[in-house]
Protein backbone atom coordinates (compact mmCIF):
# COMPACT_ATOMS: atom_id res chain seq x y z
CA UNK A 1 -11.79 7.71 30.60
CA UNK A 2 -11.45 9.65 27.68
CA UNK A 3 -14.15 11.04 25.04
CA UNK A 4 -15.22 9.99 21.66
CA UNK A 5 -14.19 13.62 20.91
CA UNK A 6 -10.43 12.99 22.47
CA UNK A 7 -9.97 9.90 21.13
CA UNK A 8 -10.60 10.99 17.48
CA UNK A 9 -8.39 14.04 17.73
CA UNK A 10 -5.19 11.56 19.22
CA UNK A 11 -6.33 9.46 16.40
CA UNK A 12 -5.93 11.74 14.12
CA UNK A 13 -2.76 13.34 15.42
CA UNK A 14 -0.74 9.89 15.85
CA UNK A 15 -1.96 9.73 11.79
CA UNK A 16 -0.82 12.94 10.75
CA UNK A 17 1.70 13.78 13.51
CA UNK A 18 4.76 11.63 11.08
CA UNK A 19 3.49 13.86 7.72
CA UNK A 20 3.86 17.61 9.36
CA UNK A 21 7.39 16.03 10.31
CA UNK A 22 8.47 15.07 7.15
CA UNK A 23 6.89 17.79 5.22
CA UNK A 24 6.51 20.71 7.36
CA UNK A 25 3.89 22.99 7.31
CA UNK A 26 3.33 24.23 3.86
CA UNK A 27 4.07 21.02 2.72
CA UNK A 28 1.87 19.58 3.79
CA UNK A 29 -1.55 19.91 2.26
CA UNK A 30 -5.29 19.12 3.53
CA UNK A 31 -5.15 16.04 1.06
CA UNK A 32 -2.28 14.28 2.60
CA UNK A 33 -4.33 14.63 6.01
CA UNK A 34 -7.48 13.10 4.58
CA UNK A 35 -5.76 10.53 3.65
CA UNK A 36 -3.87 9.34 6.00
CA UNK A 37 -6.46 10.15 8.70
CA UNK A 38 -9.45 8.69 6.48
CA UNK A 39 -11.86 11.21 7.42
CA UNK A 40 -12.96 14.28 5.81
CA UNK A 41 -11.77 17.81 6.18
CA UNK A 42 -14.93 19.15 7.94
CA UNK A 43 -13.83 15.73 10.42
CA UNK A 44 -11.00 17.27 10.72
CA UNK A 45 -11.81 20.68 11.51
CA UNK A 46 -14.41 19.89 13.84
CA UNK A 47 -11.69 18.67 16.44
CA UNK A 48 -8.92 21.39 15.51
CA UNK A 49 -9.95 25.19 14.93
CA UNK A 50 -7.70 25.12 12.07
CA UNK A 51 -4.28 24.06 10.05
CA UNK A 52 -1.76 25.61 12.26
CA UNK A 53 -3.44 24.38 15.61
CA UNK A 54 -3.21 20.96 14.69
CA UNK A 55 0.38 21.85 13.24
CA UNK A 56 1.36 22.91 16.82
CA UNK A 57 -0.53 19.68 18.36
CA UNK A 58 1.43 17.42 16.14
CA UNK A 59 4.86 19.00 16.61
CA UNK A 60 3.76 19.03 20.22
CA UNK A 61 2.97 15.28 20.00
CA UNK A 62 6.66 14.30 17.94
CA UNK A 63 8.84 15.85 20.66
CA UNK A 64 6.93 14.51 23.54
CA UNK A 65 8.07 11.02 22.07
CA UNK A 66 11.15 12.04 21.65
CA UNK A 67 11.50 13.56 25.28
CA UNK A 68 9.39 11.12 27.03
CA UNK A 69 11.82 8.41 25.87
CA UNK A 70 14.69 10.70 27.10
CA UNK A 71 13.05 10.66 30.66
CA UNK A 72 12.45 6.94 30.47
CA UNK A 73 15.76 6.21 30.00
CA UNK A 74 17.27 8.77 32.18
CA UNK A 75 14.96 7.21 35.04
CA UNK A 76 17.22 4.41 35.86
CA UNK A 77 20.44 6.89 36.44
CA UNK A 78 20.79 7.96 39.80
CA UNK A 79 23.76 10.52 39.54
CA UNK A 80 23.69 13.82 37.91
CA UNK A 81 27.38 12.18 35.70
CA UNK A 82 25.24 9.07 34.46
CA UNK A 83 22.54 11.27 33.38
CA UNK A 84 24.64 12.92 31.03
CA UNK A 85 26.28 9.99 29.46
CA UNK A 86 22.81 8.66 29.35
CA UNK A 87 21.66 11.40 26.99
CA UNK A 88 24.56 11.37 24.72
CA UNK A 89 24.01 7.38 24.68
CA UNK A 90 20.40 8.13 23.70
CA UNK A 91 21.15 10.13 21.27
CA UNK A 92 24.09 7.79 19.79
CA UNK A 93 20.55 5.76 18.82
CA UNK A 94 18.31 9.22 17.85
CA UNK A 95 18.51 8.33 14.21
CA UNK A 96 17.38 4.92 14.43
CA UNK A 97 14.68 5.95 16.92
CA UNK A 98 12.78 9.01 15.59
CA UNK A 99 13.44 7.36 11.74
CA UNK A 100 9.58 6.08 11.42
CA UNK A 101 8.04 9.48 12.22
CA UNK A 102 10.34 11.29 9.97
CA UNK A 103 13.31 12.55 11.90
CA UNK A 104 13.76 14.91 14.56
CA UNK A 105 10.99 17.57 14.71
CA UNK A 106 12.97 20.71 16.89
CA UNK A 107 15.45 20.49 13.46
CA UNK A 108 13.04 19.65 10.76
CA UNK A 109 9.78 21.89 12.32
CA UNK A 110 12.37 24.98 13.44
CA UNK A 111 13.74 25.01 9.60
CA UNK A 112 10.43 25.22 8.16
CA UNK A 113 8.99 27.59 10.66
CA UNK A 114 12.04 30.26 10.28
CA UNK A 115 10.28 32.95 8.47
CA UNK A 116 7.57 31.18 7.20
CA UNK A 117 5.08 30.69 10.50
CA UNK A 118 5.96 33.12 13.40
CA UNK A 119 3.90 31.08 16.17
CA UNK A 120 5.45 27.81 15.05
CA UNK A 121 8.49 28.92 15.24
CA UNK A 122 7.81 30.58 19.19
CA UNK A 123 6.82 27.04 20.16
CA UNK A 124 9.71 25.29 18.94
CA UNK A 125 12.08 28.19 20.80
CA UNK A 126 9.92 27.31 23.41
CA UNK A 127 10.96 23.57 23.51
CA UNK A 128 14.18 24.22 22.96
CA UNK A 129 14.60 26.22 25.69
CA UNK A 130 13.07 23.76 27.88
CA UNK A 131 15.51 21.06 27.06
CA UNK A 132 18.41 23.23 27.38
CA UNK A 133 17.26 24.06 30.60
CA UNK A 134 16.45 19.97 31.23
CA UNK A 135 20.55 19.93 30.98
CA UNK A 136 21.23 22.79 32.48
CA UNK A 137 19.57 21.54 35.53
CA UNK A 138 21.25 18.23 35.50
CA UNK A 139 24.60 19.88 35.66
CA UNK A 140 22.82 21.94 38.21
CA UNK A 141 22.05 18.86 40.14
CA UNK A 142 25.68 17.74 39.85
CA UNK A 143 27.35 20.89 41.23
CA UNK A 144 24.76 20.99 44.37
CA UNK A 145 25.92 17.13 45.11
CA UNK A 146 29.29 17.58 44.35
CA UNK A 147 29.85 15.63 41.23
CA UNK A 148 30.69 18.73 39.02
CA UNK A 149 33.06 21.26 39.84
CA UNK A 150 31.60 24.53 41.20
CA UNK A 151 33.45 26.71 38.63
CA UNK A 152 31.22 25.05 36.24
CA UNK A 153 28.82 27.66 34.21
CA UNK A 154 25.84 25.40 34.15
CA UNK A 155 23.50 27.74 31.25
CA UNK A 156 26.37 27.63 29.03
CA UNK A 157 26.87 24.08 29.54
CA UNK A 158 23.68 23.48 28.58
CA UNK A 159 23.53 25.51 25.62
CA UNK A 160 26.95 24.26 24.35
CA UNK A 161 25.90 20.51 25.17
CA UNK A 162 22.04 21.18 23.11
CA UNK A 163 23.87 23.03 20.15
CA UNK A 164 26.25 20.35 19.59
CA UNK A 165 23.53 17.85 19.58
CA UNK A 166 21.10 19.25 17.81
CA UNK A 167 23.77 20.07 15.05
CA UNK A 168 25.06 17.00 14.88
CA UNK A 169 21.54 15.75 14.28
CA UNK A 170 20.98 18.03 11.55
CA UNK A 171 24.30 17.11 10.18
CA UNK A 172 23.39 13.15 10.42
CA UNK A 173 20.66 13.56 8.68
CA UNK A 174 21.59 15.91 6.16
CA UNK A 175 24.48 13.89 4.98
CA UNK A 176 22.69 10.73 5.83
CA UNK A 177 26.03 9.93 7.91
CA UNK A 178 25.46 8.36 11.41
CA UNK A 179 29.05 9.55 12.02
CA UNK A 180 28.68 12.86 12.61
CA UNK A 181 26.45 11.90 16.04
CA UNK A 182 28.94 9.65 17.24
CA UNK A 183 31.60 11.58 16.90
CA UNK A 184 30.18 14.35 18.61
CA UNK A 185 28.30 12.24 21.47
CA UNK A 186 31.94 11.22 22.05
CA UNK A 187 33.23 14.52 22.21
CA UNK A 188 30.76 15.95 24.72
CA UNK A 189 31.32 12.47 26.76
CA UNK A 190 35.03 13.61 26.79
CA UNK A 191 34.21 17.39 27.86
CA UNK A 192 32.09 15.74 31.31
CA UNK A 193 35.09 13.66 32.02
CA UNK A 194 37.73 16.33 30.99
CA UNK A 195 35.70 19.98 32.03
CA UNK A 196 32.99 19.26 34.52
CA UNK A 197 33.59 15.74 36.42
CA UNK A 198 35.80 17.00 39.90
């Protein structure tokens, strides 16, 4: 059972979780929090040692939801092949899904952190290195069971198939054109059927 403590502080990051997303860091200011949250700032404070802790805890907080949705849907697929086309089928929907809490936080957070909050910026390098690593391993997976063909570089797989994503993301929603993902989801769906399937 959780605390009075613990359930203010998810309170209060499920309230202000969608406003570091949207605005980043410096943008957003201890007045938007109060506000949204409805308590003061010494409320606040008194469950998060400061701004950029409860900056981390809500960019922590967006790409769970984004990741434990991922693993939800993944959960169903049995092979390492229908894992793959379940992420890019995922993602065909990304826009739709992370549109009420602002978009998605590895592009918008990693933007605002580059050269403007060195520990924000190591955690989302840090999550981004853990889900290239969540497809490298599938790929991994694949090779071991014999799915994907053992000449197969699975790190650069993983890294190619995260870049392309993850630009065509920022792409999407900088031109506010749903194309650009579903274009690209088909391409990487082509390069497992053309490159890795044996």
């Amino acid at each position: 059972m959780t605390s009075k403590a613990e359930q203010t502080a998810e309170f209060i990051i499920h309230k202000v979780a969608p406003i570091f997303n949207k605005h980043g860091y410096y943008g957003t200011s201890m007045s938007d929090l109060t506000k949204a949250t409805g308590l003061t700032k010494g409320a606040i404070y008194g469950n998060f040692k400061n701004k950029e802790e409860l900056a981390f805890t809500a960019f922590k907080h967006n790409v769970d939801r984004v990741v434990n949705q991922i693993k939800l849907e993944l959960s169903t697929k049995e092979s390492a092949i229908d894992k793959l086309y379940g992420l890019t089928s995922f993602y065909r929907r990304y826009v739709s899904y992370t549109h009420e809490y602002g978009g998605c936080p590895i592009v918008n957070i990693g933007v605002d952190a580059n050269h403007e909050n060195d520990e924000l910026l190591k955690k989302v390098q840090e999550v981004i290195s853990k889900l290239q690593y969540y497809i490298t391993k599938m790929i991994l997976v694949g090779i071991e069971d014999g799915e994907i063909k053992e000449t197969v570089v699975a790190e650069k797989y993983g890294r190619f198939f995260f870049t392309l994503i993850e630009g065509a993301v920022f792409m999407t929603t900088t031109m506010n054109n749903d194309t650009y993902l579903q274009e690209t989801m088909d391409r990487i769906d082509g390069i497992i059927a053309e490159e890795l399937v044996v």
